[in-house]
Structures are given as C-alpha cells and as structure tokens.
Protein backbone atom coordinates (compact mmCIF):
# COMPACT_ATOMS: atom_id res chain seq x y z
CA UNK A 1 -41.66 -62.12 -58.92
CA UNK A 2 -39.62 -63.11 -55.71
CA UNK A 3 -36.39 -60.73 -55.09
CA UNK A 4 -33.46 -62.45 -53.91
CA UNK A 5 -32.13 -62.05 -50.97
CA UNK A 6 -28.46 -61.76 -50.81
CA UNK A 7 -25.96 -62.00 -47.77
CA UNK A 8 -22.34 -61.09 -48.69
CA UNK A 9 -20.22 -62.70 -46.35
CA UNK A 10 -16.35 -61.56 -46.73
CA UNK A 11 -14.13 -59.73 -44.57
CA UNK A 12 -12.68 -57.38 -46.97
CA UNK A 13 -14.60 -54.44 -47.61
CA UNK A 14 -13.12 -53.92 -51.31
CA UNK A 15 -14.23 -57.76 -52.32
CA UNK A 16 -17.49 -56.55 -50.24
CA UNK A 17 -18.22 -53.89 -52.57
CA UNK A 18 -17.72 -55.69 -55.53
CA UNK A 19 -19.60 -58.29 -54.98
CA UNK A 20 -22.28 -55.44 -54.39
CA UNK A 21 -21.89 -54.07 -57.33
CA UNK A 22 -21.95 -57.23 -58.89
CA UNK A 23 -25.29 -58.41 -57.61
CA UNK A 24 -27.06 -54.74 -58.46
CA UNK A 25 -25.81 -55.29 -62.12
CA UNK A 26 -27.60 -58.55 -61.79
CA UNK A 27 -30.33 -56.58 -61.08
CA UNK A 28 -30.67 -57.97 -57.31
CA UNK A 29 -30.57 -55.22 -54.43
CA UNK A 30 -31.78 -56.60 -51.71
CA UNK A 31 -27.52 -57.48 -50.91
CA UNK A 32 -26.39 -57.44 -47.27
CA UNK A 33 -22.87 -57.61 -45.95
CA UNK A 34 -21.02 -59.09 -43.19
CA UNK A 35 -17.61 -59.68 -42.00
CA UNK A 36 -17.60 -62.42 -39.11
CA UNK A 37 -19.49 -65.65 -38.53
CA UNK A 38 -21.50 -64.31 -35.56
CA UNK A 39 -23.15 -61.49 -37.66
CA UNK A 40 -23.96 -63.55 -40.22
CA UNK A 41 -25.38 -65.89 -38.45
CA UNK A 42 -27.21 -63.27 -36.33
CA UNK A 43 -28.32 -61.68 -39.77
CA UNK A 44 -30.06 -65.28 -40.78
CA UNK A 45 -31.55 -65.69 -37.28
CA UNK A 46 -33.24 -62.49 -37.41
CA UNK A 47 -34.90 -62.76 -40.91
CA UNK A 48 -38.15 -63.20 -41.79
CA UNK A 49 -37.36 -64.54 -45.11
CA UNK A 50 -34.32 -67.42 -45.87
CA UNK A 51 -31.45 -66.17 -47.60
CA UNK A 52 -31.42 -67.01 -51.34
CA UNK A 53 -27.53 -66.83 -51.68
CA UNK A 54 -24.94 -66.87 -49.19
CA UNK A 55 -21.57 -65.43 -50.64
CA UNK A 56 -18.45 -67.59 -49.31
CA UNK A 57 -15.55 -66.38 -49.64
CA UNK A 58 -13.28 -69.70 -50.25
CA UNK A 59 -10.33 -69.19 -48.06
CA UNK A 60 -11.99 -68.27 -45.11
CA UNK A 61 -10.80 -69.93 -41.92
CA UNK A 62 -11.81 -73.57 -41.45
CA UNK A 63 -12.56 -73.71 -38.39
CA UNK A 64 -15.12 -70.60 -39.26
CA UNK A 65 -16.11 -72.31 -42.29
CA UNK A 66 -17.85 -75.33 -40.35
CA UNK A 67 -19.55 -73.62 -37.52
CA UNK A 68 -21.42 -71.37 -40.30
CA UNK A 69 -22.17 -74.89 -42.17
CA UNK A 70 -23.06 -76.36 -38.89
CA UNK A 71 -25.83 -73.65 -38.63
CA UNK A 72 -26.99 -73.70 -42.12
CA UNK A 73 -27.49 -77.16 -41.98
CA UNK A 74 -29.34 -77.03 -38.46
CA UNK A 75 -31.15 -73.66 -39.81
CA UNK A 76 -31.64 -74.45 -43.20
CA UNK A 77 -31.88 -70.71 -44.17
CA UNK A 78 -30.44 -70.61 -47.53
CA UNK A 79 -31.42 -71.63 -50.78
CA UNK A 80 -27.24 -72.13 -52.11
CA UNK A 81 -23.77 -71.31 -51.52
CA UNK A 82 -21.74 -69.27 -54.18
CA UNK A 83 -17.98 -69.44 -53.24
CA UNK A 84 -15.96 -66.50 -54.85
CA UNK A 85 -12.07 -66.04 -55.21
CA UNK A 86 -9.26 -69.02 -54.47
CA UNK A 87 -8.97 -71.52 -52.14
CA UNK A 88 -5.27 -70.78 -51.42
CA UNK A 89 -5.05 -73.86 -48.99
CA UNK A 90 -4.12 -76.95 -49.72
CA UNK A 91 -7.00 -80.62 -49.40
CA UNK A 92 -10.43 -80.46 -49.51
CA UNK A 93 -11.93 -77.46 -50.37
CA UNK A 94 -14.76 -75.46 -48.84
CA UNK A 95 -17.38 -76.10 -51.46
CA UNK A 96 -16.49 -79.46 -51.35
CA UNK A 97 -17.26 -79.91 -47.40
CA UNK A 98 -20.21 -77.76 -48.40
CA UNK A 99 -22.07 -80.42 -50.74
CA UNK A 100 -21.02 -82.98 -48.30
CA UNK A 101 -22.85 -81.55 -45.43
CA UNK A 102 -25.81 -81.59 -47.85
CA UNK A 103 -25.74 -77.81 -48.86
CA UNK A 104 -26.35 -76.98 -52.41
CA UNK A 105 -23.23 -75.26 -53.83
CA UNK A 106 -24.62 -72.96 -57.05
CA UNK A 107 -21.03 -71.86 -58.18
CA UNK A 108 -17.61 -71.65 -57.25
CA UNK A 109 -16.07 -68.31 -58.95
CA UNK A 110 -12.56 -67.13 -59.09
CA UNK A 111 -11.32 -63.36 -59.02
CA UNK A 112 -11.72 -61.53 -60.95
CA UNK A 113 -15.67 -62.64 -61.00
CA UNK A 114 -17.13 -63.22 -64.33
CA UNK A 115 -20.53 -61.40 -64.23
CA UNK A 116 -21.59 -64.48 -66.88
CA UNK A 117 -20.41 -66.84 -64.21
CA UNK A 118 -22.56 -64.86 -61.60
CA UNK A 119 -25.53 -65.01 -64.35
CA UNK A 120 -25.73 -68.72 -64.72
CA UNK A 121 -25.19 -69.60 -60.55
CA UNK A 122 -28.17 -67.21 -60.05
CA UNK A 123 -29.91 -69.09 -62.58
CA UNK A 124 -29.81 -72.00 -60.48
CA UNK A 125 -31.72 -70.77 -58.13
C-alpha cells in the first residue's frame, strides 16, 4: 500500500504540531513541515516522490499564496490541497483561487480540526 506523503506548510509551530499529530493519528507518518514558501517549494523540488497533501494554511499571505500555486501548477507535485483554520480576509478565498488554477482542493477545515473531517479529505485521495 502507498504511504502518503505529507508536507505541512504553516508558520506557527503550535498549528505545526498539531497538524502532526493529527496526520500520525491518521495513521500517516511520513509528515514534513515548513514555514516559508521557498522551503516548501525547495522541499517539492528535491523529492523523489510528489507530495500527496499539501497543508495550506488559509490566511496565509496572498501574495505567498500564488507564487506557491504558480509552482504547483507548473510542477504539478501534489496530489490535493487541504486548507486548515479561517480565512480571516475578506473576497475570494484561497481554496477558491486554488480550484481555479486547476488544483484539486480535498478539504477546507476550520480550527479546531475535526479528525472526521481530516478522515474523509484523506479519503479523497
């Protein structure tokens, strides 16, 4: 059986743990984290194998947001996009501009994180 590969993408290192935790409960433990654009980027250049689920956190910078879509579009090294916590910001939100782009989008989660909602976006893999 393939084991997903995770990339954690949040600049807080308390949501960052979580959403570690969260994953390993899911049974998946093959979960990286960074904090910037560049490393994550990096990160997905570097791989040998795509990343099955890149973890967005929704109200990161815009401008940030679309250079890391730009690449993922260009790359296409991920297999979906789970968005967890709030927007906070006011239009069109980043999972929106995701599927637009052509990205598939498996969930968007709120805080706290459901471990059922994390069970069914996985399961849209």
């Amino acid at each position: 059986m393939h084991q997903l590969n995770v990339l954690i993408h949040q600049a807080r290192p308390y949501y960052q743990m979580l959403l570690h935790q969260a994953f390993n409960a899911q049974g998946v433990y093959n979960v990286r984290l960074t904090d910037d654009v560049p490393a994550a980027t990096a990160h997905m250049a570097r791989r040998q194998q795509s990343v099955d689920v890149l973890v967005l956190d929704p109200a990161m910078p815009r401008r940030h947001a679309r250079r890391l879509f730009k690449y993922l579009v260009q790359a296409s090294c991920t297999g979906g996009l789970l968005f967890v916590g709030s927007d906070g910001a006011e239009g069109i939100g980043l999972a929106l501009e995701a599927r637009k782009q052509g990205l598939k989008v498996l969930a968007e989660l709120p805080w706290p994180m459901s471990m059922v909602g994390l069970e069914q976006a996985l399961g849209r893999l």
